[in-house]
Protein backbone atom coordinates (compact mmCIF):
# COMPACT_ATOMS: atom_id res chain seq x y z
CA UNK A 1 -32.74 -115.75 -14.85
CA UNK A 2 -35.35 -112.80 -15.43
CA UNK A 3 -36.68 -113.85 -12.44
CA UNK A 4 -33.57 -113.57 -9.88
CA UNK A 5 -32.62 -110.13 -12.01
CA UNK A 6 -35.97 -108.97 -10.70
CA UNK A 7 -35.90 -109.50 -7.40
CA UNK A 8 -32.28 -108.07 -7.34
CA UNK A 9 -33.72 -104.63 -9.03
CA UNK A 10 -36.50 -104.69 -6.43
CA UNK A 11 -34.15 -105.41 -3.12
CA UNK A 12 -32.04 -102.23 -4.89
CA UNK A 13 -35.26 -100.28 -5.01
CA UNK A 14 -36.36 -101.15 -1.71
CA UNK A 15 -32.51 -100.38 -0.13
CA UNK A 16 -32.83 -96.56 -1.83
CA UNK A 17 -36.05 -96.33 -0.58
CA UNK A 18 -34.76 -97.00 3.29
CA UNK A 19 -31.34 -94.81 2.44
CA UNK A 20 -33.60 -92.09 1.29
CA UNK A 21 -35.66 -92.12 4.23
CA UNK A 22 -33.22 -92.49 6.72
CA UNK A 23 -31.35 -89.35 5.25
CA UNK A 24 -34.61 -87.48 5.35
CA UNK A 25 -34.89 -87.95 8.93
CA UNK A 26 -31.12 -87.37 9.81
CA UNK A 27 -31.67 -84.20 7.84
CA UNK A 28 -34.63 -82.94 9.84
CA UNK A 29 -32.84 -84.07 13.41
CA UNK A 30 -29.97 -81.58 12.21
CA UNK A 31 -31.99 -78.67 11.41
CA UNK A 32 -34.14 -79.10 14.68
CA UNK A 33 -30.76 -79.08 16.63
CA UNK A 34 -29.85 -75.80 14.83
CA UNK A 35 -32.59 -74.21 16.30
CA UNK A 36 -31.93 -72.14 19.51
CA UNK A 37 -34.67 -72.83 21.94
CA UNK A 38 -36.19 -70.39 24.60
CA UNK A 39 -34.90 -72.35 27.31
CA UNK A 40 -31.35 -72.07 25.76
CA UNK A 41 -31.39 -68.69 25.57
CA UNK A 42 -32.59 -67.90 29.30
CA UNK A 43 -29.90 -70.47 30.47
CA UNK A 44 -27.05 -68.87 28.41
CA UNK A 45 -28.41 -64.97 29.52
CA UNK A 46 -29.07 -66.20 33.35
CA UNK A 47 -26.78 -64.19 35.48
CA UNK A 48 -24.40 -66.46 37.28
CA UNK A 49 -25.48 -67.54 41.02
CA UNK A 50 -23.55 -65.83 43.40
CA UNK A 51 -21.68 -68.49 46.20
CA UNK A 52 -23.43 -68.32 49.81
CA UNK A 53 -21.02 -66.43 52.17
CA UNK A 54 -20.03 -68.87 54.77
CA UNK A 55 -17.52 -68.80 57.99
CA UNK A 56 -14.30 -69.95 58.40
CA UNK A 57 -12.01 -71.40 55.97
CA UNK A 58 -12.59 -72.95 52.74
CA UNK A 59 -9.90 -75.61 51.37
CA UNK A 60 -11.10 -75.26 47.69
CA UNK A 61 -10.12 -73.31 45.47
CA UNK A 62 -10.68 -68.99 45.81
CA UNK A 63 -12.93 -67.20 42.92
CA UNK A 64 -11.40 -63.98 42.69
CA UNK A 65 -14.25 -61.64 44.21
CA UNK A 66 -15.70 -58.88 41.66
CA UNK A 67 -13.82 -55.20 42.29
CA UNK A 68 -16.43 -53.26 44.27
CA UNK A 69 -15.52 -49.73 42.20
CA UNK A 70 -15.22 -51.72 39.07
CA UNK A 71 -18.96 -53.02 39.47
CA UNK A 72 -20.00 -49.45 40.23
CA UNK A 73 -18.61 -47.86 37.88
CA UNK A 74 -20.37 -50.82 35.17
CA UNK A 75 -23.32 -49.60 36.88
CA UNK A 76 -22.85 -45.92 36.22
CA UNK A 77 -21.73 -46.51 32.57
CA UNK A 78 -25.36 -49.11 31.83
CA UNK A 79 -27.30 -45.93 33.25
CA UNK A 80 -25.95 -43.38 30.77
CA UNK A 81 -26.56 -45.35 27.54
CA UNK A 82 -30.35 -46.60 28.87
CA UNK A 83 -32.19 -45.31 26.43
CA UNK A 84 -29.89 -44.22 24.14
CA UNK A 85 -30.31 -44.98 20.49
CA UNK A 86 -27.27 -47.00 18.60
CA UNK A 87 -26.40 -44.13 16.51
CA UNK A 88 -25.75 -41.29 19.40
CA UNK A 89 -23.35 -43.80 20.29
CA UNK A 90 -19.78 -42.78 20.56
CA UNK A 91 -16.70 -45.06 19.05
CA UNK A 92 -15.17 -45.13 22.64
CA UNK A 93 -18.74 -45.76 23.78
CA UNK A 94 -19.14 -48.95 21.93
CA UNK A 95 -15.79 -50.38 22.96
CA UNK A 96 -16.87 -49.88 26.18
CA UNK A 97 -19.91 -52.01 26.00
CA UNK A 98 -17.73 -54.63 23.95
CA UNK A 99 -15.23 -54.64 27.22
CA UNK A 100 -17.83 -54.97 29.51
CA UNK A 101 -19.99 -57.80 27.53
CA UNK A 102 -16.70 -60.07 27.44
CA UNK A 103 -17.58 -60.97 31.38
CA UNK A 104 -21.12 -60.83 30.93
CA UNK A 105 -23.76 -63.82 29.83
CA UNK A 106 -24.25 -63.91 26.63
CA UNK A 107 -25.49 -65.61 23.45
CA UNK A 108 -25.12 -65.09 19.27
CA UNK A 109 -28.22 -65.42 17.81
CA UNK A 110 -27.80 -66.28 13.47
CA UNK A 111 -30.66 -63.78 13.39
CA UNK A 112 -30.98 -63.23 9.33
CA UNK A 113 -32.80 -59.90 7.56
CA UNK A 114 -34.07 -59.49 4.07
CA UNK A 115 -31.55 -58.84 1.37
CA UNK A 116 -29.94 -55.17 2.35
CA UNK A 117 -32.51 -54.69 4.34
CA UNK A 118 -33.25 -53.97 8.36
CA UNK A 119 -36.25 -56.31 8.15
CA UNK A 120 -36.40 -59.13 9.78
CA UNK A 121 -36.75 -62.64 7.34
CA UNK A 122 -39.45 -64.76 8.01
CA UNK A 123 -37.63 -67.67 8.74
CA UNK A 124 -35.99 -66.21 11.99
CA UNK A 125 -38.85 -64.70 13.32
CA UNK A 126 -39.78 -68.07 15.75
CA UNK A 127 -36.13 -67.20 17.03
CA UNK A 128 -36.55 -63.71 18.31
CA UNK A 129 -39.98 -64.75 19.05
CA UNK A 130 -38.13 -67.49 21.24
CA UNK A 131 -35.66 -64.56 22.04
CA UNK A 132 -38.76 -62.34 23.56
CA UNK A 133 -40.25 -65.13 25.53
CA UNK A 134 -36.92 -65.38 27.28
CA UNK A 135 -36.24 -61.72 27.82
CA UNK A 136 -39.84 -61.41 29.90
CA UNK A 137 -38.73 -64.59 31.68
CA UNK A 138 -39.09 -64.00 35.54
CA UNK A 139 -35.70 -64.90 35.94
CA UNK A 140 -34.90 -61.68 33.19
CA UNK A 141 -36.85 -59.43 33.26
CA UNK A 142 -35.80 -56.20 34.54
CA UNK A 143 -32.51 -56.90 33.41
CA UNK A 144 -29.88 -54.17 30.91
CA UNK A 145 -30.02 -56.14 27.50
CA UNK A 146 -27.37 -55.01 24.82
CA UNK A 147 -28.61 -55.93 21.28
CA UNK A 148 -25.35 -55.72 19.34
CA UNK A 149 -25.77 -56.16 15.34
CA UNK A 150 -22.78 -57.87 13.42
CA UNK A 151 -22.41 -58.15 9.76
CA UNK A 152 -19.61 -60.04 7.60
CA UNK A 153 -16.61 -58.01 5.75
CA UNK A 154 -18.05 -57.10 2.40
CA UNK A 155 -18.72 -53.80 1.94
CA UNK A 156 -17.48 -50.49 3.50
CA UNK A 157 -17.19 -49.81 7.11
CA UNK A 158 -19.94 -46.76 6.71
CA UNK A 159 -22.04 -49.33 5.14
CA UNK A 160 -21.69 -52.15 7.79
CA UNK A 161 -21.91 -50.39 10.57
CA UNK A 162 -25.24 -48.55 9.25
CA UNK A 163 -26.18 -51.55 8.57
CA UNK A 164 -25.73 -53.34 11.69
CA UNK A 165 -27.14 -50.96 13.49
CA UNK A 166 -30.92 -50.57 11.51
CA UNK A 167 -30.64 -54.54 12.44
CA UNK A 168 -30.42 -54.04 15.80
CA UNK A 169 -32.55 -51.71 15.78
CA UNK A 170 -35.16 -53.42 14.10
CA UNK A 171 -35.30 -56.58 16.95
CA UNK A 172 -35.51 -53.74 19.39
CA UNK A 173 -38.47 -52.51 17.57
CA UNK A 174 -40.05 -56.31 17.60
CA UNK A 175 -39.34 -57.16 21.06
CA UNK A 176 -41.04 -53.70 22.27
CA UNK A 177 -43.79 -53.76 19.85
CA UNK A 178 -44.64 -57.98 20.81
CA UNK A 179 -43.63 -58.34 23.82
CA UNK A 180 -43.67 -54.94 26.05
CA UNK A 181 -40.39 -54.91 26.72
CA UNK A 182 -39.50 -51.53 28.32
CA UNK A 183 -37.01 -49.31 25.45
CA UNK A 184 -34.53 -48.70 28.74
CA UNK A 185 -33.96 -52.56 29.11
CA UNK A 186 -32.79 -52.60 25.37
CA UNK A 187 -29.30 -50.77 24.56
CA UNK A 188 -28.91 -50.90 20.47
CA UNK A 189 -25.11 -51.43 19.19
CA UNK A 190 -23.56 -51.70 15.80
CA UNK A 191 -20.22 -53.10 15.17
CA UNK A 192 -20.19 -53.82 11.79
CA UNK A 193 -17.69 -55.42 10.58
CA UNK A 194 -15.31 -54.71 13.10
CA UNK A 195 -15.39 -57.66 15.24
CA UNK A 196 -15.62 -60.37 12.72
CA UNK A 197 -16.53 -63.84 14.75
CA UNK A 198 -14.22 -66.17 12.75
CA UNK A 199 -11.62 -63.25 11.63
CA UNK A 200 -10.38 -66.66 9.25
CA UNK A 201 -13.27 -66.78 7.11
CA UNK A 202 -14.48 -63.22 6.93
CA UNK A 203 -17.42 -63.68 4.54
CA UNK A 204 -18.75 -66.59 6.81
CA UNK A 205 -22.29 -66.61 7.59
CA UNK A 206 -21.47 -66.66 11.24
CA UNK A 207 -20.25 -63.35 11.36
CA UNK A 208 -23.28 -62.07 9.73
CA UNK A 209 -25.27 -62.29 14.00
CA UNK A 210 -26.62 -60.20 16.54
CA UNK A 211 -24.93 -60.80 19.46
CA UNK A 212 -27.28 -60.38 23.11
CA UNK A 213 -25.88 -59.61 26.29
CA UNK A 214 -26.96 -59.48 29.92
CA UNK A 215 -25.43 -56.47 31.72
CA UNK A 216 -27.89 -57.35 34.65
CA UNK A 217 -27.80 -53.68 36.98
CA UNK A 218 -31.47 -54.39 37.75
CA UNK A 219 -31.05 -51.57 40.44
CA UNK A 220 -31.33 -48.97 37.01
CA UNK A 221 -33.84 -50.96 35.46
CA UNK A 222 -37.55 -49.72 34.17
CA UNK A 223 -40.30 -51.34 36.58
C-alpha cells in the first residue's frame, strides 16, 4: 500500500515538474513575440512601392492616383516644421501632422519612461535601439520621421501634453546622440492625451506609446 501511494506522489511530482516547465517556456515564447524587431519596424515604416506605369488598359481594379497639389502641398507643410522643436508647435499644427500621418506608414512603439519622468526605462532601450537601426536602414534613411509621444488620461491636459512631448523629445535626443541621425529627419509631437488609442479603456497601457511615422519627402531631407 505505502508502496503504490509512493509512486502515485512521485508520478504527481514528476507531472508538476513537466506543467511547470512547459509554462515556463510558453511564457518566454510570449514575451519574445511581444518584442518588436528591427525588421518589423523597417517593414511597417517602408514607403509603399509605387505600381510600374504600363500602356494600354488594365482590367483590374483602379488605385485612385495621389492628388498632385495635395502631395505638394504635404511637401511644403514637412519643410516648415523640419527642425522645429515639439513645443513651437501650433494646435492647428499638430492636427495637421495627425491628418497627414493617417495615410502615411506607420508603427506604435510601447516605448515606456521612468516614473514621471522623460527618461527612457531600461527595459525599452533594445527597442529604440532596434528603432535606430531601422531609421539608418538604406531603405530609410533620408526619410521625414514624426516622433509623436502619447500618454493615457490621468492627469491634466497641461500635464500630458508636457509630458508627451519631453518623451518624444527624449528618443529624439537618443536616436541623434547613438545613431547620427540628422535633427531635420526627426519632427517631435505631443498629443497627450488627446488621441487616446483604445478611447474604451482610457487608463490602458496602450495608450501610454510613441507613435512613428514616415512622411517620406526625401527631396527636403538632410544629406
Amino acid at each position: 500500500m505505502s508502496q503504490t501511494f509512493g509512486r502515485s506522489r512521485l508520478a504527481a511530482i514528476l507531472s508538476a515538474v513537466t506543467i511547470g516547465a512547459a509554462l515556463y517556456v510558453t511564457a518566454g515564447t510570449a514575451r519574445a513575440e511581444d518584442s518588436v524587431s528591427e525588421d518589423q519596424i523597417l517593414q511597417a515604416l517602408a514607403p509603399a512601392k509605387k505600381a510600374p506605369l504600363t500602356r494600354g488598359l488594365s482590367l483590374g481594379p483602379q488605385t485612385p492616383q495621389a492628388d498632385p497639389g495635395a502631395t505638394a502641398a504635404e511637401a511644403k507643410f514637412v519643410q516648415t516644421i523640419r527642425g522645429r522643436t515639439s513645443r513651437s508647435l501650433s494646435a492647428t499644427e499638430r492636427e495637421e501632422i495627425a491628418t497627414i500621418a493617417k495615410a502615411k506608414p506607420n508603427i506604435d512603439l510601447e516605448i515606456t519612461f521612468d516614473y514621471n519622468s522623460a527618461e527612457i526605462s531600461q527595459k525599452s532601450l533594445p527597442l529604440v535601439q532596434s528603432l535606430g537601426r531601422a531609421l539608418t536602414n538604406a531603405d530609410l534613411k533620408g526619410s521625414t520621421f514624426i516622433v509623436a509621444g502619447h500618454t493615457d488620461a490621468a492627469g491634466s491636459e497641461a500635464y500630458n501634453q508636457d509630458l508627451s512631448e519631453r518623451r518624444a523629445d527624449s528618443i529624439k535626443r537618443y536616436l541623434m546622440d547613438k545613431y547620427a541621425i540628422a535633427a531635420g529627419d526627426l519632427v517631435t509631437v505631443g498629443y497627450g492625451k488627446s488621441k487616446l488609442k483604445d478611447p474604451s479603456h482610457p487608463l490602458a497601457e496602450v495608450n501610454r506609446r510613441v507613435q512613428v511615422v514616415n512622411m517620406e519627402n526625401k527631396t527636403t531631407a538632410a544629406k
